[in-house]
N, C-alpha and C. Protein backbone atom coordinates (compact mmCIF):
# COMPACT_ATOMS: atom_id res chain seq x y z
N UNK A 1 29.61 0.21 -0.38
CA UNK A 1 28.19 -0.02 -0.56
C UNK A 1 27.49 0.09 0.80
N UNK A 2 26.25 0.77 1.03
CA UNK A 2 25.78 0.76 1.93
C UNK A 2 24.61 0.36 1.79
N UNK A 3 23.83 0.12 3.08
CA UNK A 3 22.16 -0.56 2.39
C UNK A 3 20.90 0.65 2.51
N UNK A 4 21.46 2.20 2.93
CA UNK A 4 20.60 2.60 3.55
C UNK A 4 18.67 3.33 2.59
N UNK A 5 19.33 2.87 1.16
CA UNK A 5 18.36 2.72 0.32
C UNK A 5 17.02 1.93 1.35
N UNK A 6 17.59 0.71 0.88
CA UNK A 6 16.90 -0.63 1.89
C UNK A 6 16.14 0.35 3.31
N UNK A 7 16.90 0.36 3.73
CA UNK A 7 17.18 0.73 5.39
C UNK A 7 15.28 1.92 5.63
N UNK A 8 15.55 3.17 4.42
CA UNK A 8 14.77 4.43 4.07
C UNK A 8 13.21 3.66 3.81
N UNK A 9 13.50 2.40 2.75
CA UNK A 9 12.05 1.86 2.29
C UNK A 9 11.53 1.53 3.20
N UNK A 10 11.96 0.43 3.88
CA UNK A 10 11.12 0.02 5.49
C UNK A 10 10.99 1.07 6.08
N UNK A 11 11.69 2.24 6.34
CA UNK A 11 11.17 2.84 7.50
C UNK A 11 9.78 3.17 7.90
N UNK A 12 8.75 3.71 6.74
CA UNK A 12 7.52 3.77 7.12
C UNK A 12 6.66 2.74 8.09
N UNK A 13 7.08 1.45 7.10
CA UNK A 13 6.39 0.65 8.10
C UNK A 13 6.64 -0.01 9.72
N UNK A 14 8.21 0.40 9.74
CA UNK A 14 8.73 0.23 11.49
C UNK A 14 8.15 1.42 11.92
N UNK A 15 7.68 2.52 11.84
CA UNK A 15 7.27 3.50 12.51
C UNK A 15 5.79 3.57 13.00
N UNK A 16 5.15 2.44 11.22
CA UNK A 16 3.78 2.40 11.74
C UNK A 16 3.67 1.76 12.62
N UNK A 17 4.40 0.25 12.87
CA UNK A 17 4.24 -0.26 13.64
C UNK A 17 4.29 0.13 14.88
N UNK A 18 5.36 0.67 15.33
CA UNK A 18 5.79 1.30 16.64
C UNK A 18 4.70 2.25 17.05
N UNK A 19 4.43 3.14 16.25
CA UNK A 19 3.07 3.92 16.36
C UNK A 19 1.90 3.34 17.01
N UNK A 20 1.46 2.73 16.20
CA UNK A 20 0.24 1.62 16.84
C UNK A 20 0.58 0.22 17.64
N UNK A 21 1.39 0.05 18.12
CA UNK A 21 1.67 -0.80 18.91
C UNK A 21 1.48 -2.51 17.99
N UNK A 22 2.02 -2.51 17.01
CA UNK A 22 1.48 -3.81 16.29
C UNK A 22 0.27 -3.93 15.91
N UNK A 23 -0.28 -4.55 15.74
CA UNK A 23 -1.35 -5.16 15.42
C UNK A 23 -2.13 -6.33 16.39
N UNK A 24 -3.43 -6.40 16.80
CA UNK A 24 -4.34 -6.93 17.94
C UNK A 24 -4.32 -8.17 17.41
N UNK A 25 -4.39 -8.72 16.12
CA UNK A 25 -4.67 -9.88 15.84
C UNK A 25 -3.72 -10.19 14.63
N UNK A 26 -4.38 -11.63 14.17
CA UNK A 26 -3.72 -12.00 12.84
C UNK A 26 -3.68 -11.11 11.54
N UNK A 27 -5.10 -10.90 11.10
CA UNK A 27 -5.86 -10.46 10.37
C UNK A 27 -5.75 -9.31 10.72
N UNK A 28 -5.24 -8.22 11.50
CA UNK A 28 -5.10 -7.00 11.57
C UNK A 28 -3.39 -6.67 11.08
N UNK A 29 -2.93 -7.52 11.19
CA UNK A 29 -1.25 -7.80 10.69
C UNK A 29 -1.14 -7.89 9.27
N UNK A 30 -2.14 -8.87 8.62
CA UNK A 30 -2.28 -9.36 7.38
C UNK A 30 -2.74 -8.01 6.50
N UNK A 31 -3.65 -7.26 7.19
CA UNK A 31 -4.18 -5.98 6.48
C UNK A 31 -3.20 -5.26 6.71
N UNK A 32 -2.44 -4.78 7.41
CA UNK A 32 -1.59 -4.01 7.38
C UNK A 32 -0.40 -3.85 6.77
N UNK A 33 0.03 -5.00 6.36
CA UNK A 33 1.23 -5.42 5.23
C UNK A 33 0.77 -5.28 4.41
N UNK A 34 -0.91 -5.61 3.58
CA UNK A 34 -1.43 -5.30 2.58
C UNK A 34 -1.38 -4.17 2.02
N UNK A 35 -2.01 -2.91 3.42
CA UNK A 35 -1.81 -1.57 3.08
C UNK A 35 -0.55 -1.28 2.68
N UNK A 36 0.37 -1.57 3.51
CA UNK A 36 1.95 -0.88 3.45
C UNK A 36 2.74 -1.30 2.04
N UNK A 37 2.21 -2.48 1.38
CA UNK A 37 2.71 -3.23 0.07
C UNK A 37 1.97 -1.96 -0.30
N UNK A 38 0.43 -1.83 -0.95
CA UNK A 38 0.02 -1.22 -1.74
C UNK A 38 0.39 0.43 -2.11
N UNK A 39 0.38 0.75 -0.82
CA UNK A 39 1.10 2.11 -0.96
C UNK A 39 2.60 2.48 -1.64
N UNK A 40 3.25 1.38 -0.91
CA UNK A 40 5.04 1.27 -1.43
C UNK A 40 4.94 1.24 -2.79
N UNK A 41 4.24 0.37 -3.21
CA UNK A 41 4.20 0.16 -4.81
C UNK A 41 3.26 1.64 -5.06
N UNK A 42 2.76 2.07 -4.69
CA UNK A 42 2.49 3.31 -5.64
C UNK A 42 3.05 4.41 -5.45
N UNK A 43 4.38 4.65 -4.41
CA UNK A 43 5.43 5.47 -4.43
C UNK A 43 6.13 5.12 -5.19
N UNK A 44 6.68 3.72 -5.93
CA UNK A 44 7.72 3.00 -6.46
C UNK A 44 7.53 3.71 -7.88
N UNK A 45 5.96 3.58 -8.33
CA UNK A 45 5.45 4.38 -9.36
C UNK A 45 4.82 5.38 -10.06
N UNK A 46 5.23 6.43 -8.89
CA UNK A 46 5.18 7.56 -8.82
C UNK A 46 3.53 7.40 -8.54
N UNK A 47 2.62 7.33 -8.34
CA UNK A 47 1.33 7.20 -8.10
C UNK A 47 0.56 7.74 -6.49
N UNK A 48 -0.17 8.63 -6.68
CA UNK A 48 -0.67 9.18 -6.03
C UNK A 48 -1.56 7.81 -4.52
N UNK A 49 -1.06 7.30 -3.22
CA UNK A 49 -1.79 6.50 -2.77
C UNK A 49 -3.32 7.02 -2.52
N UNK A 50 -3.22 7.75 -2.45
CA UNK A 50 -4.82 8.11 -2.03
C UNK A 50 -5.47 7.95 -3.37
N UNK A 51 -5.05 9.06 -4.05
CA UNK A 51 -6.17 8.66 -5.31
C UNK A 51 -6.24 6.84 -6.06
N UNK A 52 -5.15 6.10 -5.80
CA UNK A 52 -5.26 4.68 -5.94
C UNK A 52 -6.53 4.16 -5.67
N UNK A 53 -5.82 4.35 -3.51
CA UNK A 53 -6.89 3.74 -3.02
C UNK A 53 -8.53 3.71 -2.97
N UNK A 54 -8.87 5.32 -3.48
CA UNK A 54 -10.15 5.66 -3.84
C UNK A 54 -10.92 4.81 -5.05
N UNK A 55 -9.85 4.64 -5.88
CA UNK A 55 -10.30 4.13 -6.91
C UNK A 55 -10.43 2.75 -7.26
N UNK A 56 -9.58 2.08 -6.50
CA UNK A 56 -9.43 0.53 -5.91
C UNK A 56 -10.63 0.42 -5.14
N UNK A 57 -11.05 1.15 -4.26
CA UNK A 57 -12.42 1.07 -2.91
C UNK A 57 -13.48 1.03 -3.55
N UNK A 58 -13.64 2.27 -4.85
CA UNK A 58 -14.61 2.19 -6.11
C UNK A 58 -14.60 0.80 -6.70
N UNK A 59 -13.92 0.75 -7.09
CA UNK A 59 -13.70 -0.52 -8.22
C UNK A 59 -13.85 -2.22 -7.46
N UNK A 60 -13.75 -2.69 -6.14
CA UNK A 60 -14.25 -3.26 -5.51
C UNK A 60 -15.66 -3.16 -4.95
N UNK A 61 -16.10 -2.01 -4.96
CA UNK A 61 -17.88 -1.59 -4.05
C UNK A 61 -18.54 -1.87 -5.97
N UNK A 62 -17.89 -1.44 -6.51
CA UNK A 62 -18.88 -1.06 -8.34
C UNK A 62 -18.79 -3.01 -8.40
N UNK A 63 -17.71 -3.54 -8.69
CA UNK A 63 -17.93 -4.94 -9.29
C UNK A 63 -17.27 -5.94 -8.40
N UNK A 64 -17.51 -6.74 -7.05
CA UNK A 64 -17.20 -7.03 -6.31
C UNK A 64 -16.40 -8.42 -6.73
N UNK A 65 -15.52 -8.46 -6.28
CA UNK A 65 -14.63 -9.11 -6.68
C UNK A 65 -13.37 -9.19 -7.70
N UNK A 66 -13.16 -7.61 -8.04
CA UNK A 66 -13.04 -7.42 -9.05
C UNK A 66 -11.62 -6.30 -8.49
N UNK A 67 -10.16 -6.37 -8.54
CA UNK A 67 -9.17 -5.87 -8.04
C UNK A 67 -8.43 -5.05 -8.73
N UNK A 68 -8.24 -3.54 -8.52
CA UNK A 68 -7.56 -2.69 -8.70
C UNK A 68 -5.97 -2.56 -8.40
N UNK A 69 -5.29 -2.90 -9.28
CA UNK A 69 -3.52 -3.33 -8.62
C UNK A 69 -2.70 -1.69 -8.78
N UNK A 70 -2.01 -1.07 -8.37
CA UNK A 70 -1.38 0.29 -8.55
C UNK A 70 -0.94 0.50 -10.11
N UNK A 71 -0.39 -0.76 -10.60
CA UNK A 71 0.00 -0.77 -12.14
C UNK A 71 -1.05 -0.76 -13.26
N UNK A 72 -1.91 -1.03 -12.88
CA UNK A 72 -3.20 -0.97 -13.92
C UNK A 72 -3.48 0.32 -13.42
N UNK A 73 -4.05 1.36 -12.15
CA UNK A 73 -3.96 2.16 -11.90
C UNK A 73 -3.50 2.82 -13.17
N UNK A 74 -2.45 3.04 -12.33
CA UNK A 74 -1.43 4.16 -13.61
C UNK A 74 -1.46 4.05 -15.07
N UNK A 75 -1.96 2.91 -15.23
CA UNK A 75 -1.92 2.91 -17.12
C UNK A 75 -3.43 3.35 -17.52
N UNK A 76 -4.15 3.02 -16.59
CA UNK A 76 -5.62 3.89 -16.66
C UNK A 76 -5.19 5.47 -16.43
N UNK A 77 -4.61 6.05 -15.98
CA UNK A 77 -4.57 7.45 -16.20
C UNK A 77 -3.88 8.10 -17.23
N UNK A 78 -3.08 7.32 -17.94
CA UNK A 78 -2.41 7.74 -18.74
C UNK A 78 -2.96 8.53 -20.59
């Protein structure tokens, strides 16, 4: 058994990190795990991140307060 499944999923986000040097603050850390969750989960489900996030950005600016998750996503396109 090896873990390198595991190992492949993180990699994006050790790279982002390394890329941008971490994060300046708390709240720039906190958003950034946010992003990196939201995206992962819409590779997990085959789901396009961009068109998600467009539609999540819509769907927060149209009814504020109001949250677009990747899984509702996808069952709306279906």
């Amino acid at each position: 058994m090896t873990d390198n499944q595991a190992e492949r999923s993180i990699r994006p986000a050790v790279l982002g990190r390394k890329n941008h040097h971490g994060s300046r603050s708390k709240r720039g850390t906190e958003v950034a795990a946010l992003l990196y969750s939201l995206i992962g989960t819409c590779r997990m489900l085959a789901v396009s991140p961009t068109e998600y996030l467009l539609a999540a950005a819509t769907v927060a600016i149209e009814s504020p307060g109001e949250v677009l998750l990747p899984h509702e996503f996808k069952r709306q396109k279906r």
